[in-house]
C-alpha atoms as a PDB file:
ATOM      1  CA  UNK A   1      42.096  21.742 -36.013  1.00  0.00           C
ATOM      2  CA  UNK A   2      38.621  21.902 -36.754  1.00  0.00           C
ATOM      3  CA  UNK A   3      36.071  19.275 -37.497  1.00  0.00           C
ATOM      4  CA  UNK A   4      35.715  20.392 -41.025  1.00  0.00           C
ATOM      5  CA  UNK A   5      38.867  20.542 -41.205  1.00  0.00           C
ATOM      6  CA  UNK A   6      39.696  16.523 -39.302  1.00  0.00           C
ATOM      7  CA  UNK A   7      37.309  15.682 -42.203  1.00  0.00           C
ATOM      8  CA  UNK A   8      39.045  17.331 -44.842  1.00  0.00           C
ATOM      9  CA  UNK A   9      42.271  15.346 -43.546  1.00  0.00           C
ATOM     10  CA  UNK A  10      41.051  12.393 -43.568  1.00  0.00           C
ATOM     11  CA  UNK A  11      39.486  12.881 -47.492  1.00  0.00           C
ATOM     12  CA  UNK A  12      43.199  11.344 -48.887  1.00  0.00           C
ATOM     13  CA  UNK A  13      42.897   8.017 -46.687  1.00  0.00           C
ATOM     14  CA  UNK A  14      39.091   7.814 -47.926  1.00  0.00           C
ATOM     15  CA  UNK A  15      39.971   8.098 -51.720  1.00  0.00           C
ATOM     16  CA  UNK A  16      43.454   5.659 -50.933  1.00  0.00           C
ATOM     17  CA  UNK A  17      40.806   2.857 -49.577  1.00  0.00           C
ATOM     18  CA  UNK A  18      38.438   3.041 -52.421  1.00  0.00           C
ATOM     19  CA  UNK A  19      41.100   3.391 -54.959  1.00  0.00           C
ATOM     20  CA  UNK A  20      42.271  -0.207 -53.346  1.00  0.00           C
ATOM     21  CA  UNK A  21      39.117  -1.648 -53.643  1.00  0.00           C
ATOM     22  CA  UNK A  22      38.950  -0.887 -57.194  1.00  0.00           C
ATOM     23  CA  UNK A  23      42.276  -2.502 -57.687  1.00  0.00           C
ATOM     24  CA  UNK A  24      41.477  -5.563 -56.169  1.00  0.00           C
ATOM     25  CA  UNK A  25      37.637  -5.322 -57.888  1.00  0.00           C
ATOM     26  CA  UNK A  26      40.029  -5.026 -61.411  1.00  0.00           C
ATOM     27  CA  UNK A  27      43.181  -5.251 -61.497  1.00  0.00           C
ATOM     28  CA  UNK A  28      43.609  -8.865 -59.046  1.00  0.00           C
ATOM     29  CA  UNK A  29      40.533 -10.716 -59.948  1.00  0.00           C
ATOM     30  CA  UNK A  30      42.268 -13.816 -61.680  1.00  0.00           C
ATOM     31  CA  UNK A  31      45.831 -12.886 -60.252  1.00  0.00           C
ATOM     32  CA  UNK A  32      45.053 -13.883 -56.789  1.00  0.00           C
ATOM     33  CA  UNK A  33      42.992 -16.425 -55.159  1.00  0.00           C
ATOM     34  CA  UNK A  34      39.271 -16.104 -54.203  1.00  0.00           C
ATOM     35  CA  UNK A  35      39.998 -15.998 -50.547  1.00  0.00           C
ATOM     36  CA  UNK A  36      42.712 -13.868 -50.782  1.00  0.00           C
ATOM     37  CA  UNK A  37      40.077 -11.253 -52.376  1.00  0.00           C
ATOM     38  CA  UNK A  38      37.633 -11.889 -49.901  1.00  0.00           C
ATOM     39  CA  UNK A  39      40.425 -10.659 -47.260  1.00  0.00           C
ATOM     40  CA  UNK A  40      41.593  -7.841 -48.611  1.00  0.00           C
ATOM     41  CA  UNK A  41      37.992  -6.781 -49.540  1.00  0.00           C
ATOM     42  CA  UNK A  42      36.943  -7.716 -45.574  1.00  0.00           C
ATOM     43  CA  UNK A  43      39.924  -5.359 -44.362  1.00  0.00           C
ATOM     44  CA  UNK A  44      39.677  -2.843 -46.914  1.00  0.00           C
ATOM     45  CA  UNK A  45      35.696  -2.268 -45.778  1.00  0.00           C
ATOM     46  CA  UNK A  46      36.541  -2.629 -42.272  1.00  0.00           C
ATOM     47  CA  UNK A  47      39.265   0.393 -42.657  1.00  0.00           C
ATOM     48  CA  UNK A  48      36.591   2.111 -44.220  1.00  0.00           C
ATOM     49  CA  UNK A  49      33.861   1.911 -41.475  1.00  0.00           C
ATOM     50  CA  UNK A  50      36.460   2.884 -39.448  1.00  0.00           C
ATOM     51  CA  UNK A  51      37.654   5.845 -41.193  1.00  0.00           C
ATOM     52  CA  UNK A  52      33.803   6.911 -41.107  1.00  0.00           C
ATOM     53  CA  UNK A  53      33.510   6.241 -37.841  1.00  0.00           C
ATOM     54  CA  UNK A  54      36.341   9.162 -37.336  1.00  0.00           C
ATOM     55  CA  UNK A  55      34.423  11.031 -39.719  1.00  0.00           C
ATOM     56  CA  UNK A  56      31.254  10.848 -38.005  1.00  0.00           C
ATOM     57  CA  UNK A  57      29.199   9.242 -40.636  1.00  0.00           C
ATOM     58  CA  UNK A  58      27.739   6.274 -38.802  1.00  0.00           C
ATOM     59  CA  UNK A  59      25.355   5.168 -41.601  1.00  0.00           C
ATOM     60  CA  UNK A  60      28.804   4.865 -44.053  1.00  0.00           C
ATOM     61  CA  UNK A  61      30.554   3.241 -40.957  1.00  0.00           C
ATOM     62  CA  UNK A  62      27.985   0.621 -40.681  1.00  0.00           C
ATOM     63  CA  UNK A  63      27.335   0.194 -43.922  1.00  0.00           C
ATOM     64  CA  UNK A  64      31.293  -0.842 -44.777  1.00  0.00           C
ATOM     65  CA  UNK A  65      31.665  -2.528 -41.266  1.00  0.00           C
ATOM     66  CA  UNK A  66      28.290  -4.920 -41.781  1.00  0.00           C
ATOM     67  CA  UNK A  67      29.786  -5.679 -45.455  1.00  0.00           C
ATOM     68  CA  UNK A  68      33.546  -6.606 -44.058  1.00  0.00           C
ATOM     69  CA  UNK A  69      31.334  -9.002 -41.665  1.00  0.00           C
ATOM     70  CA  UNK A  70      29.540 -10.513 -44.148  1.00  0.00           C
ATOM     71  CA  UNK A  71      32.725 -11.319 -46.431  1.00  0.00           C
ATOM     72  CA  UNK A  72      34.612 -12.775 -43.479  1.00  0.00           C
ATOM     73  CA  UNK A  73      31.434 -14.451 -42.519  1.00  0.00           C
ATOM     74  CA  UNK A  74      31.038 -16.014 -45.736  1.00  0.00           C
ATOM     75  CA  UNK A  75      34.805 -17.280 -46.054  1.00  0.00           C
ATOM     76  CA  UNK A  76      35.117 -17.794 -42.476  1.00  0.00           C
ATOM     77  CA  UNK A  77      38.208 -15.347 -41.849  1.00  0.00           C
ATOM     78  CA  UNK A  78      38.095 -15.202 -38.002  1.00  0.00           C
ATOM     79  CA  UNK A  79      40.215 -12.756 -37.368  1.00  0.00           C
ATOM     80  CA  UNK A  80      38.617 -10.492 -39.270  1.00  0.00           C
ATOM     81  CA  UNK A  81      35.074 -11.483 -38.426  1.00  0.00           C
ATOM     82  CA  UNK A  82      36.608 -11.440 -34.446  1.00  0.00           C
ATOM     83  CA  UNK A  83      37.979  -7.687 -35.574  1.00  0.00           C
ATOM     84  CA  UNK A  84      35.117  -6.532 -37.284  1.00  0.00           C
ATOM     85  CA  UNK A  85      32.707  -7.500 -34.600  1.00  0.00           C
ATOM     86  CA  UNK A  86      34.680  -6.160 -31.423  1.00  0.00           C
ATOM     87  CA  UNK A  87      35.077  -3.493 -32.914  1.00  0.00           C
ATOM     88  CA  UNK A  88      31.725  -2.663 -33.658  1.00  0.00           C
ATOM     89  CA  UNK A  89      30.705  -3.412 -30.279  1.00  0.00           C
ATOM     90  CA  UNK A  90      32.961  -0.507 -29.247  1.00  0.00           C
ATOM     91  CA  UNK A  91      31.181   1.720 -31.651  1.00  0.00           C
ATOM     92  CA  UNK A  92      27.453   0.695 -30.542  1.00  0.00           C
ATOM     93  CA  UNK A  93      28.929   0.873 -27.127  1.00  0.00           C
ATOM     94  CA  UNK A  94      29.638   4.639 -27.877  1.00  0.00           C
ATOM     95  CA  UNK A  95      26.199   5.376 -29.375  1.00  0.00           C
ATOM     96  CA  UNK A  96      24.065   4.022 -26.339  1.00  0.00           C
ATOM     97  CA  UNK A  97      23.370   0.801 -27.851  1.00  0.00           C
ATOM     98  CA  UNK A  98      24.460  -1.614 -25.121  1.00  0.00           C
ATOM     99  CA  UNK A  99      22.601  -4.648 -25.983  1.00  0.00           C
ATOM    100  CA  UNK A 100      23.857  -4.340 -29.969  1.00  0.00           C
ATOM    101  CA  UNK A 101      27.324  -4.265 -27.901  1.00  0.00           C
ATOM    102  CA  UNK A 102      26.726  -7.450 -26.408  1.00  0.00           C
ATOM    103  CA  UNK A 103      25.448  -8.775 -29.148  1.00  0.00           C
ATOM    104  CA  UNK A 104      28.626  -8.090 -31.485  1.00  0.00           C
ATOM    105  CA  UNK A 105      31.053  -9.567 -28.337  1.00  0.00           C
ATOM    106  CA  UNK A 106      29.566 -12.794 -28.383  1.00  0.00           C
ATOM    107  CA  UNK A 107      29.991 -12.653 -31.869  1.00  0.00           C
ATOM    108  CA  UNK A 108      33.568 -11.874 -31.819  1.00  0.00           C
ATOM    109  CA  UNK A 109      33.816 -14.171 -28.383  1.00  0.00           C
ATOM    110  CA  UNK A 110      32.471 -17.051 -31.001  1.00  0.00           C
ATOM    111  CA  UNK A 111      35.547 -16.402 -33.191  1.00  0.00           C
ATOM    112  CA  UNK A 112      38.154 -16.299 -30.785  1.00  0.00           C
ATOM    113  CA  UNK A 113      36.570 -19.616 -29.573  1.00  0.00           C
ATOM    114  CA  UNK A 114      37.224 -20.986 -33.109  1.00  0.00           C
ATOM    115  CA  UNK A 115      40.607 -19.600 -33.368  1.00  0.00           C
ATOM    116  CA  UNK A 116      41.335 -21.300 -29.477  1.00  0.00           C
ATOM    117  CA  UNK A 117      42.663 -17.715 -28.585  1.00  0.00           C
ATOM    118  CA  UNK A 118      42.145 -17.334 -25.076  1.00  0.00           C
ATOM    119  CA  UNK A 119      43.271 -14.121 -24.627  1.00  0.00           C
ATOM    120  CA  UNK A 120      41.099 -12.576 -26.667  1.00  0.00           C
ATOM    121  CA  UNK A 121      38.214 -14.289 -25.479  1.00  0.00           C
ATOM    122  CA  UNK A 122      38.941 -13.582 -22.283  1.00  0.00           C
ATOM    123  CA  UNK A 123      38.899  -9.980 -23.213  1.00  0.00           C
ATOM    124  CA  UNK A 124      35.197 -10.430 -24.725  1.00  0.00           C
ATOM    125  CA  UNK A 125      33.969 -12.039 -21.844  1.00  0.00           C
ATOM    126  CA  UNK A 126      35.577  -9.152 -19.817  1.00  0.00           C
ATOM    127  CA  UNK A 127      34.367  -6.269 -21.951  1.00  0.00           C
ATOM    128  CA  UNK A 128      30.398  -8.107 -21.914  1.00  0.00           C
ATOM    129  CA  UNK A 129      30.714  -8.126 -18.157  1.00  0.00           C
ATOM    130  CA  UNK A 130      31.765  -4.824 -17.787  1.00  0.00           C
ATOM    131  CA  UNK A 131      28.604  -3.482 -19.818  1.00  0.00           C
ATOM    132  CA  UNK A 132      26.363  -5.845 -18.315  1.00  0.00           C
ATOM    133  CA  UNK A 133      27.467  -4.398 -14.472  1.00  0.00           C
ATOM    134  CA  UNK A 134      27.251  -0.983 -15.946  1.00  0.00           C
ATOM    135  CA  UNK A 135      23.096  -1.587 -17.147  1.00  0.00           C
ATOM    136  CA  UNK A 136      22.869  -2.801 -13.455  1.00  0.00           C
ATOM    137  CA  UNK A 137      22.753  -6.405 -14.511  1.00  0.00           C
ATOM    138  CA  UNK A 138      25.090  -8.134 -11.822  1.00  0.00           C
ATOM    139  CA  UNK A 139      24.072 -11.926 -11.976  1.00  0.00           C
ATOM    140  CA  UNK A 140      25.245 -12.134 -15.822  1.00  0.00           C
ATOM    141  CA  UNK A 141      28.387  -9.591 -15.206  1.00  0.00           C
ATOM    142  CA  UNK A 142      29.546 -11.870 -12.782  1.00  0.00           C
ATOM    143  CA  UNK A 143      29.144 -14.734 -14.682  1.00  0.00           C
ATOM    144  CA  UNK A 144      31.239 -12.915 -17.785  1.00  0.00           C
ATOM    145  CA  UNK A 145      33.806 -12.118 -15.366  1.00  0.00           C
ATOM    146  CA  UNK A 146      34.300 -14.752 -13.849  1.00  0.00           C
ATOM    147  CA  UNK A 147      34.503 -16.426 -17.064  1.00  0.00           C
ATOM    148  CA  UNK A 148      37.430 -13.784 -18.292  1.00  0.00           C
ATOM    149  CA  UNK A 149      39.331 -14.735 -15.065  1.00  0.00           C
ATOM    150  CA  UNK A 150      39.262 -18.521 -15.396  1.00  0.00           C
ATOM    151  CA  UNK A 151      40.912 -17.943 -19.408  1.00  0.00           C
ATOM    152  CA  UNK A 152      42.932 -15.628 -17.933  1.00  0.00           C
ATOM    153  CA  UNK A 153      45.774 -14.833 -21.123  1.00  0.00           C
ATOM    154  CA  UNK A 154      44.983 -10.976 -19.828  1.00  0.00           C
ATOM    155  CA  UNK A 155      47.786  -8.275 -19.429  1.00  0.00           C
ATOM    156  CA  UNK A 156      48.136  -7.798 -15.357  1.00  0.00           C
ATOM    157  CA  UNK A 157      46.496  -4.245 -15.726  1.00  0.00           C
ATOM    158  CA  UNK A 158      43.342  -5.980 -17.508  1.00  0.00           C
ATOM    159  CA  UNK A 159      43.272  -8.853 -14.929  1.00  0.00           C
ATOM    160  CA  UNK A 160      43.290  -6.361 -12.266  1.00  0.00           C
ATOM    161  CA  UNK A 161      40.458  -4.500 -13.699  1.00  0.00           C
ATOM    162  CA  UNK A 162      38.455  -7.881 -14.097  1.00  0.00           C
ATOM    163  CA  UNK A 163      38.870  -9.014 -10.809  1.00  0.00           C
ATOM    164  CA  UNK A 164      37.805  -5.299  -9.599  1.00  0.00           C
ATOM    165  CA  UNK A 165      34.652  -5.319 -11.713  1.00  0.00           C
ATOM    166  CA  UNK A 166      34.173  -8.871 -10.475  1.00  0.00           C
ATOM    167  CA  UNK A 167      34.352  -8.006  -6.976  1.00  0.00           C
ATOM    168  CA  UNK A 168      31.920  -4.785  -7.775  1.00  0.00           C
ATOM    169  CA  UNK A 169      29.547  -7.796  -9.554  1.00  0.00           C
ATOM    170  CA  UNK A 170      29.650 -10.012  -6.309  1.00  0.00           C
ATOM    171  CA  UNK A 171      29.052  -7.146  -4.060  1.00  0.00           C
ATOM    172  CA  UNK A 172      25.661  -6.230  -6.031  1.00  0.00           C
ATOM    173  CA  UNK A 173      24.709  -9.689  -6.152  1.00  0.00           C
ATOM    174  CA  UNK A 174      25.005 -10.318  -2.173  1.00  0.00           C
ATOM    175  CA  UNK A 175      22.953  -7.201  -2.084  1.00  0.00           C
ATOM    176  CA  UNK A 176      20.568  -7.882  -4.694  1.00  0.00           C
ATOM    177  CA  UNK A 177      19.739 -11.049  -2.661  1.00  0.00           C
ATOM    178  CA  UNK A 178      19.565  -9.453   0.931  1.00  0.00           C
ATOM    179  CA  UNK A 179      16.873  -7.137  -0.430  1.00  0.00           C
ATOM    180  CA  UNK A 180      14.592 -10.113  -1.915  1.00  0.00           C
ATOM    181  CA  UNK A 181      15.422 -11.743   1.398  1.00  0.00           C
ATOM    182  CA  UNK A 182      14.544  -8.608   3.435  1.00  0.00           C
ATOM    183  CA  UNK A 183      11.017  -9.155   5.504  1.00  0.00           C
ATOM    184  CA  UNK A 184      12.232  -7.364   8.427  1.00  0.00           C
ATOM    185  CA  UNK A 185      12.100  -3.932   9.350  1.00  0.00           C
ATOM    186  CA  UNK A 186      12.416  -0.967   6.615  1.00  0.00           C
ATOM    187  CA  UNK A 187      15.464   1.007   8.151  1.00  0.00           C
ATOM    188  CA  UNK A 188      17.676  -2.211   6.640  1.00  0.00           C
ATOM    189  CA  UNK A 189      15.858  -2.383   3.410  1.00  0.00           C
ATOM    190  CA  UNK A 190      17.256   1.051   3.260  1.00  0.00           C
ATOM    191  CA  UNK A 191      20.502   0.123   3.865  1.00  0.00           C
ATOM    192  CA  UNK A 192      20.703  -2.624   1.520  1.00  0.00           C
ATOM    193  CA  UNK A 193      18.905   0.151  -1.685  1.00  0.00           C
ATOM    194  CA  UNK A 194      21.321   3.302  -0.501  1.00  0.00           C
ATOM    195  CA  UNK A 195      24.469   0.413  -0.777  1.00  0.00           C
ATOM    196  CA  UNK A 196      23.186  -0.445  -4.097  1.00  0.00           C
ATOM    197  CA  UNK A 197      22.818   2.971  -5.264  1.00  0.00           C
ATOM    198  CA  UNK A 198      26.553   3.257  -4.558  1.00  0.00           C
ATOM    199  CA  UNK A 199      27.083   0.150  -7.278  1.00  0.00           C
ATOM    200  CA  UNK A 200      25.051   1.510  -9.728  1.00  0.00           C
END
């Protein structure tokens, strides 16, 4: 199928989500309670950003994402601020935008907190180490990891991962700190930058 026509599918699911907002805009206002609005306007904008994320329309998946954080925000629904902000982080991930990334996983790391949910916590922690050792940044990855392995709460898979990525993160540091320790002769120093190219 072809983009157009991924697009076109998707059309129905677009025009299902805003017909549900306009239901809950005037049809529940009254009927339900104030939070209970707030929620299902939160998820109905975050399955919106998402849908336009498929779509490729980033400035109409932001736009609906950045409003379902600002509801939950406002009514403090975690789970959906903890949602919204992960999975933004994916999507700035995608586009480049690493430090955005980071910044949206301590934001949904800051929920999970709240909620006491290790496990997905942990999996913050993990997925801010993992794109701090892939910009080259080793000292912080590690301490991410290491953080994601002490919560634990991960499915074996994931926990192998982590501890993979946290072993890549040690190496780097070790070498990181042999070449700032390195005064002696320039055929080690060489060693120590063509091991580090192998990291990065």
């Amino acid at each position: 199928m072809s983009e157009s026509g991924d697009v076109g599918a998707r059309r129905p699911a677009e025009e299902a989500f805003l017909k549900s907002l306009e239901i809950v805009e005037e049809k529940l206002e009254g009927q339900a309670s104030s939070r209970d609005l707030s929620e299902m306007r939160a998820r109905l904008f975050l399955n919106l950003g998402f849908l336009y994320d498929l779509m490729g329309e980033a400035d109409k998946c932001s736009f609906y994402i950045r409003k379902s954080i600002f509801i939950a925000e406002k009514t403090q629904l975690h789970e959906d601020l903890y949602r919204a902000n992960s999975n933004l982080a994916s999507i700035h991930l995608r586009g480049g935008e690493h430090s955005k990334a980071v910044r949206c996983w301590e934001a949904a790391r800051e929920c999970a907190r709240r909620m006491r949910d290790k496990c997905m916590e942990s999996e913050c922690y993990s997925s801010i180490g993992q794109t701090l050792l892939s910009l080259g940044d080793f000292s912080a990855g590690k301490r991410s990891l290491k953080k994601a392995v002490r919560l634990g709460s991960l499915q074996e898979s994931d926990r192998q991962s982590v501890r993979r990525s946290l072993k890549h993160a040690i190496a780097g540091c070790q070498l990181e700190e042999a070449l700032s320790e390195l005064a002696e002769g320039r055929q080690q120093g060489r060693g120590c930058v063509r091991q580090l190219g192998t990291l990065l």
